[in-house]
Protein backbone atom coordinates (compact mmCIF):
# COMPACT_ATOMS: atom_id res chain seq x y z
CA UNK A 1 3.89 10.54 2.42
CA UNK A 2 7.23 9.11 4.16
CA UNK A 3 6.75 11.66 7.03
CA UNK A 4 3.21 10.28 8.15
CA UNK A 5 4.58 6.24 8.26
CA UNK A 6 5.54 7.34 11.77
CA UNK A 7 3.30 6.42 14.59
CA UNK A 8 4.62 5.68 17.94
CA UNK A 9 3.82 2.69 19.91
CA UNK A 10 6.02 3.22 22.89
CA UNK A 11 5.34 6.92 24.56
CA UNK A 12 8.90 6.46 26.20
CA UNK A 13 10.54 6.01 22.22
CA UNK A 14 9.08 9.07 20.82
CA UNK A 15 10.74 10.52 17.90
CA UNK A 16 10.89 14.26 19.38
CA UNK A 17 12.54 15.93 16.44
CA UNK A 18 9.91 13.73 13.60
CA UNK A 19 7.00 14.74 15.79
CA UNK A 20 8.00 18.22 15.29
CA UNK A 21 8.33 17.94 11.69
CA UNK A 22 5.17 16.38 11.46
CA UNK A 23 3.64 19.33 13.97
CA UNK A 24 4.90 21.77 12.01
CA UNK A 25 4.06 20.31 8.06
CA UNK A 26 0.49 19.84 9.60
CA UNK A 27 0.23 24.03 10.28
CA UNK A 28 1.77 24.42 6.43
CA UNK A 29 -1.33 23.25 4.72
CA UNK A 30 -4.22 25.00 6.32
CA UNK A 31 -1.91 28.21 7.26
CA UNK A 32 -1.49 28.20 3.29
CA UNK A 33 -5.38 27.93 2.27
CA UNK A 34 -6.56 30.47 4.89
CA UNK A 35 -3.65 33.20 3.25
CA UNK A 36 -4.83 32.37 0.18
CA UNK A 37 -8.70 33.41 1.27
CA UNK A 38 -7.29 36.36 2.86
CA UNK A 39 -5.42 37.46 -0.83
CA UNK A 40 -8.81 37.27 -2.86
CA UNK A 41 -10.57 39.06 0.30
CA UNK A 42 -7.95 41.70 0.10
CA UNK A 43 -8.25 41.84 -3.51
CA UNK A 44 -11.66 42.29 -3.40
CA UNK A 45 -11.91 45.54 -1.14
CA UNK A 46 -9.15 47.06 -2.50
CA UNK A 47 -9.93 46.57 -6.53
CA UNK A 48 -14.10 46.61 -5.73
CA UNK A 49 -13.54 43.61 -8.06
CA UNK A 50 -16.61 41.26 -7.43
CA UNK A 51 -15.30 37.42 -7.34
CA UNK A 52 -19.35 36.08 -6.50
CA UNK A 53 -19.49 34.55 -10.08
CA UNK A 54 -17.03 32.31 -8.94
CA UNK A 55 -18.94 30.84 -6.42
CA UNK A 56 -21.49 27.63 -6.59
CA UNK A 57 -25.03 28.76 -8.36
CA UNK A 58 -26.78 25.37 -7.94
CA UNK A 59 -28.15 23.24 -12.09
CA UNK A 60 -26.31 25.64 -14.10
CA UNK A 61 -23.28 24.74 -15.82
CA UNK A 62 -21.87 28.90 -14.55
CA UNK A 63 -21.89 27.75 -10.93
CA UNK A 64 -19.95 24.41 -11.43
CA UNK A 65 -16.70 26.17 -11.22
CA UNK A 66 -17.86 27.01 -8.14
CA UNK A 67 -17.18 23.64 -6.14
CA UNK A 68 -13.64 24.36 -6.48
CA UNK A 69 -13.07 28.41 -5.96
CA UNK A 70 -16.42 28.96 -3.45
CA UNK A 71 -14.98 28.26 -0.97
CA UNK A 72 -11.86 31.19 -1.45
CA UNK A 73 -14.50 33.67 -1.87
CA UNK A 74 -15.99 35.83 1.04
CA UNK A 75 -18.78 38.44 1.09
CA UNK A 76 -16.97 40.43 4.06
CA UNK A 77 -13.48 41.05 6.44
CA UNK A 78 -16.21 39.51 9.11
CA UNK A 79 -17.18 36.66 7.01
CA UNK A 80 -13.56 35.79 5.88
CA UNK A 81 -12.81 36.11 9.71
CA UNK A 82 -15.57 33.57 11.48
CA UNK A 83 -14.14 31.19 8.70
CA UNK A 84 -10.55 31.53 8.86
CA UNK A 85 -10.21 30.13 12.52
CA UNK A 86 -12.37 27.65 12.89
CA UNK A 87 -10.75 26.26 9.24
CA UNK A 88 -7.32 26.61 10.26
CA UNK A 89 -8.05 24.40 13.46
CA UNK A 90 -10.00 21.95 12.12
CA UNK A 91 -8.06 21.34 9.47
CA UNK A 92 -4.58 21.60 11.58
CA UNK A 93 -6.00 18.72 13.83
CA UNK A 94 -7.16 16.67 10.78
CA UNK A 95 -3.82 16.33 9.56
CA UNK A 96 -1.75 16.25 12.64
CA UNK A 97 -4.16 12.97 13.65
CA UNK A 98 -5.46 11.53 10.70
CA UNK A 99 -1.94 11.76 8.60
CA UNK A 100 -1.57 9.82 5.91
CA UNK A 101 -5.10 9.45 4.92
CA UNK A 102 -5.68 13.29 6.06
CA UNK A 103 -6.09 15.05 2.39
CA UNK A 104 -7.95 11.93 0.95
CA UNK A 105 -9.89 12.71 3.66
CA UNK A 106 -10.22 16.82 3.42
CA UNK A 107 -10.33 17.09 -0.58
CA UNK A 108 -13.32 14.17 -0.80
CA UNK A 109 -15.38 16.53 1.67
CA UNK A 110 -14.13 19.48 0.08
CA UNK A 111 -15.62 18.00 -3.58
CA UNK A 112 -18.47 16.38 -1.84
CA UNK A 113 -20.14 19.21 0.33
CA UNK A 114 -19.35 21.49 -2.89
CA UNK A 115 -21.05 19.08 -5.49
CA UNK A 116 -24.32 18.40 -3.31
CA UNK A 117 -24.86 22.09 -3.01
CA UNK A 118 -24.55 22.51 -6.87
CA UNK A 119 -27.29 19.82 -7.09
CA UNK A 120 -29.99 20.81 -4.68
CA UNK A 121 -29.19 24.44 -3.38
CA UNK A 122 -31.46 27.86 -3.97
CA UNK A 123 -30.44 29.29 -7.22
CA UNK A 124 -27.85 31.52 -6.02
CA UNK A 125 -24.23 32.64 -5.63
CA UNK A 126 -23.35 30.27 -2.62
CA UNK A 127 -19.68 31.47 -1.23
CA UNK A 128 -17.53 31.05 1.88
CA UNK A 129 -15.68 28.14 3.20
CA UNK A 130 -18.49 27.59 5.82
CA UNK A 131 -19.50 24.14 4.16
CA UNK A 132 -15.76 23.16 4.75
CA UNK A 133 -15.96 24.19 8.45
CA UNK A 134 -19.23 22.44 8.88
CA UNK A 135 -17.59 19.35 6.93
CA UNK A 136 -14.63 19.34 9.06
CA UNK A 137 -16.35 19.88 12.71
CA UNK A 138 -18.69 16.97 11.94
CA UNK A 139 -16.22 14.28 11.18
CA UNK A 140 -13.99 15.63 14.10
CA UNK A 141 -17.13 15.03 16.08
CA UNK A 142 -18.38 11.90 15.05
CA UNK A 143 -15.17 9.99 14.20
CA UNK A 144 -14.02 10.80 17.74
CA UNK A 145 -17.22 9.25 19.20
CA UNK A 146 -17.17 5.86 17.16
CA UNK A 147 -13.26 5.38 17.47
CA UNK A 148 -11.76 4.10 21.01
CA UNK A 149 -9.39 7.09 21.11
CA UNK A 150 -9.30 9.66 24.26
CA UNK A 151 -7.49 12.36 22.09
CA UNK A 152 -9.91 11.58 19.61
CA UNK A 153 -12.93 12.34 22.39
CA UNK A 154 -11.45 15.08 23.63
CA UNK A 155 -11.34 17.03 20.20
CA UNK A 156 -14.99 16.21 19.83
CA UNK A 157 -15.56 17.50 23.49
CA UNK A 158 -13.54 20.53 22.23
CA UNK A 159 -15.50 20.80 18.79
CA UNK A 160 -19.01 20.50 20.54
CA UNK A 161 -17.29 23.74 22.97
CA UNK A 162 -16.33 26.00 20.88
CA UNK A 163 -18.65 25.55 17.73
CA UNK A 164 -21.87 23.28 18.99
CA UNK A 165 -23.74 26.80 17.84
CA UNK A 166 -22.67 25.88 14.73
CA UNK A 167 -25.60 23.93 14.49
CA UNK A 168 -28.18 26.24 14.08
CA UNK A 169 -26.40 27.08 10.66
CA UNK A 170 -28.31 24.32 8.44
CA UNK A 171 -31.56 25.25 9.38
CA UNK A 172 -33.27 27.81 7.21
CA UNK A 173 -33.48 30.22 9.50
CA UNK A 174 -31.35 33.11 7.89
CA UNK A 175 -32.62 33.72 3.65
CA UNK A 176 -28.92 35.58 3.47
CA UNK A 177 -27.25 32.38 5.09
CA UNK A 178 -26.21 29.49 2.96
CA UNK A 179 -27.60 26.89 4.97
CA UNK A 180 -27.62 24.28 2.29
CA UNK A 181 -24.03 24.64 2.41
CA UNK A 182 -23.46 24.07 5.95
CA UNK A 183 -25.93 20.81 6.25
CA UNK A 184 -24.52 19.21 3.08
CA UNK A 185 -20.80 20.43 4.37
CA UNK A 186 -21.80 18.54 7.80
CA UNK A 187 -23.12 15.22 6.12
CA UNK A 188 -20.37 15.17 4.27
CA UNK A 189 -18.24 14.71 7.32
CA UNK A 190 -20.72 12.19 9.07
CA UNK A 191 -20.26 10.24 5.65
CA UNK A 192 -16.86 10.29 5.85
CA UNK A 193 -16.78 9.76 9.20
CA UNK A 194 -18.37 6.58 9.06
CA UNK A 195 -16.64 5.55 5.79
CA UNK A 196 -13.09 5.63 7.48
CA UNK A 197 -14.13 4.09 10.61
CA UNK A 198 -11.83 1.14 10.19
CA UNK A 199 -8.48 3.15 9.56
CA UNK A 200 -6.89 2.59 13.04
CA UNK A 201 -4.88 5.52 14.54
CA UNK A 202 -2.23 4.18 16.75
CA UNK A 203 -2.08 5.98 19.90
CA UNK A 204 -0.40 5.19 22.92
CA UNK A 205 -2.15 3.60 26.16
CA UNK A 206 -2.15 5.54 29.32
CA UNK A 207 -0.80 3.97 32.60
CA UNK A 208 -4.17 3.04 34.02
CA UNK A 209 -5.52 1.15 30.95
CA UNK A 210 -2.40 -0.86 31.36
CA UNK A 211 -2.99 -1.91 34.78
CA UNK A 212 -6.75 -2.43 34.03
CA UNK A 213 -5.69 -4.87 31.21
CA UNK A 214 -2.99 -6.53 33.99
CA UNK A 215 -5.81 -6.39 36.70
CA UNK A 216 -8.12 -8.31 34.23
CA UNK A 217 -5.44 -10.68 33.43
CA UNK A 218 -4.61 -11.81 36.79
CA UNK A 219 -8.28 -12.44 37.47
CA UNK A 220 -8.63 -14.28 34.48
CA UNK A 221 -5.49 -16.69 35.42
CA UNK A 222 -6.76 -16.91 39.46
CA UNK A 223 -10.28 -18.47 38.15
CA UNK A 224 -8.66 -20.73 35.58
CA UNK A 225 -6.19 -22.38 37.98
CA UNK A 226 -9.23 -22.74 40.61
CA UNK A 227 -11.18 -24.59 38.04
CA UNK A 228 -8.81 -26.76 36.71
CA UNK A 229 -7.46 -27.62 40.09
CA UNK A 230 -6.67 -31.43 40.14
CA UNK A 231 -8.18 -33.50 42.72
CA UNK A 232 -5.52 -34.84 44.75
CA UNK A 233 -4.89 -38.58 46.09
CA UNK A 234 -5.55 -37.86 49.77
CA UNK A 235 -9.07 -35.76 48.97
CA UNK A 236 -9.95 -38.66 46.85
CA UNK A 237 -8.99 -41.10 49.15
CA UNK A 238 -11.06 -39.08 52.17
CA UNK A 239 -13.98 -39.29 49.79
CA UNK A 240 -14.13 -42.29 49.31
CA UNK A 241 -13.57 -44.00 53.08
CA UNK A 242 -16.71 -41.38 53.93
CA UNK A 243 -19.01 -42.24 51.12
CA UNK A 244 -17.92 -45.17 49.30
CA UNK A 245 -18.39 -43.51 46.36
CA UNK A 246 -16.72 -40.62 44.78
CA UNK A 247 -18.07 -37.30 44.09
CA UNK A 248 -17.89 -37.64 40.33
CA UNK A 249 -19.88 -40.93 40.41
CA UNK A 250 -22.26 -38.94 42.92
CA UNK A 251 -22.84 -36.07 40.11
CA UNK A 252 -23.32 -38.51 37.11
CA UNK A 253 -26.16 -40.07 39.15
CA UNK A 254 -27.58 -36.85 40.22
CA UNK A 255 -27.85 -36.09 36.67
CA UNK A 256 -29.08 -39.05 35.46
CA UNK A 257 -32.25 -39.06 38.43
């Protein structure tokens, strides 16, 4: 996508009106999944239609559909709820940072966390887009840890905040809970996490790592022009009326004693 090439290198030659565009495509996407939960939800208390079949039932070739439409499907108004923020966010973030690569990046979890549920979950209707929360809070988490990136850090920081009770989720600790979704949706992001750990985000460096990098420079220059400091005539001259012998010949025999 043209729009994601951008990436500024210079803080003081940002594109204002392009990061806008890019702010604003990134809400597009997730704003347009999480109306799209709400619809079925909506459709589901008002018809007393029954979508569950449509969810993931783990071996059987019924619940395969399921990878795909699971996660649109929600047992409750409080279910659809604890998702639908959390989703929105995470998913915002992942495209406003991650770009170009961002829906590689969200529809191989999405498939992923589904497909490992279909092949070693309970056997039952497993629904919600909880496995996609868990996917996307993981990578945020661990991709901000393993890349050099402050903004990067700081949504981790942020993710650990607001959802580190998450956690408890893939344990089997609730039998009405799909926990199997939520610890295959979370090693799907570590996976992917890992897997993309060599796509560089630009960012731009902050004033002090600048003059750290300047700081470090200097130093470096200050010790190389003392060490390779010629010898000049007079000092060689002095050393020699004192000693007889210069200091280089007095090392080499030093060394050779």
């Amino acid at each position: 996508m043209s729009l994601f090439k951008y990436y500024p290198s210079n803080p003081k030659k940002l594109d204002l009106e392009l990061e806008k565009k890019i702010f604003f495509h990134s809400l597009i996407f997730p704003a347009a999944f999480v109306f799209v939960f709400w619809i079925v939800e909506i459709i589901e208390q008002t018809t007393g239609v029954s979508f569950v079949k449509f969810g993931v039932y783990p071996l059987h070739l019924k619940g395969l559909s399921g990878i795909l439409f699971s996660p649109f499907i929600h047992s409750n108004f409080n279910h659809l709820i604890s998702n639908s923020v959390p989703f929105f966010i995470l998913l915002f973030t992942l495209i406003y940072f991650y770009r170009r690569i961002s829906y590689r990046i969200f529809f191989q979890m999405y498939i992923l966390a589904g497909l490992c549920v279909w092949l070693s979950g309970r056997e039952a209707w497993h629904i919600g887009a909880s496995g996609v929360v868990y996917a996307l809070a993981a990578f945020h988490f661990v991709s901000g840890i393993i890349r050099n990136d402050i903004r990067l850090l700081t949504i981790s920081v942020v993710v650990v905040f607001l959802y580190g009770g998450m956690v408890w989720g893939i344990f089997p600790i609730n039998p009405d809970v799909s926990w199997e979704g939520h610890l295959w949706g979370a090693v799907s992001g570590v996976v992917l996490a890992f897997y993309y750990r060599r796509y560089i985000i630009r960012r731009d460096k902050f004033d002090w790592e600048d003059e750290e990098e300047n700081d470090d420079d200097e130093s470096e220059n200050q010790d190389t022009e003392l060490l390779f400091q010629p010898l000049k005539k007079n000092d060689l001259d002095n050393n020699i009326s004192h000693t007889g012998k210069s200091d280089l010949n007095i090392i080499f025999k030093n060394k050779d004693s």
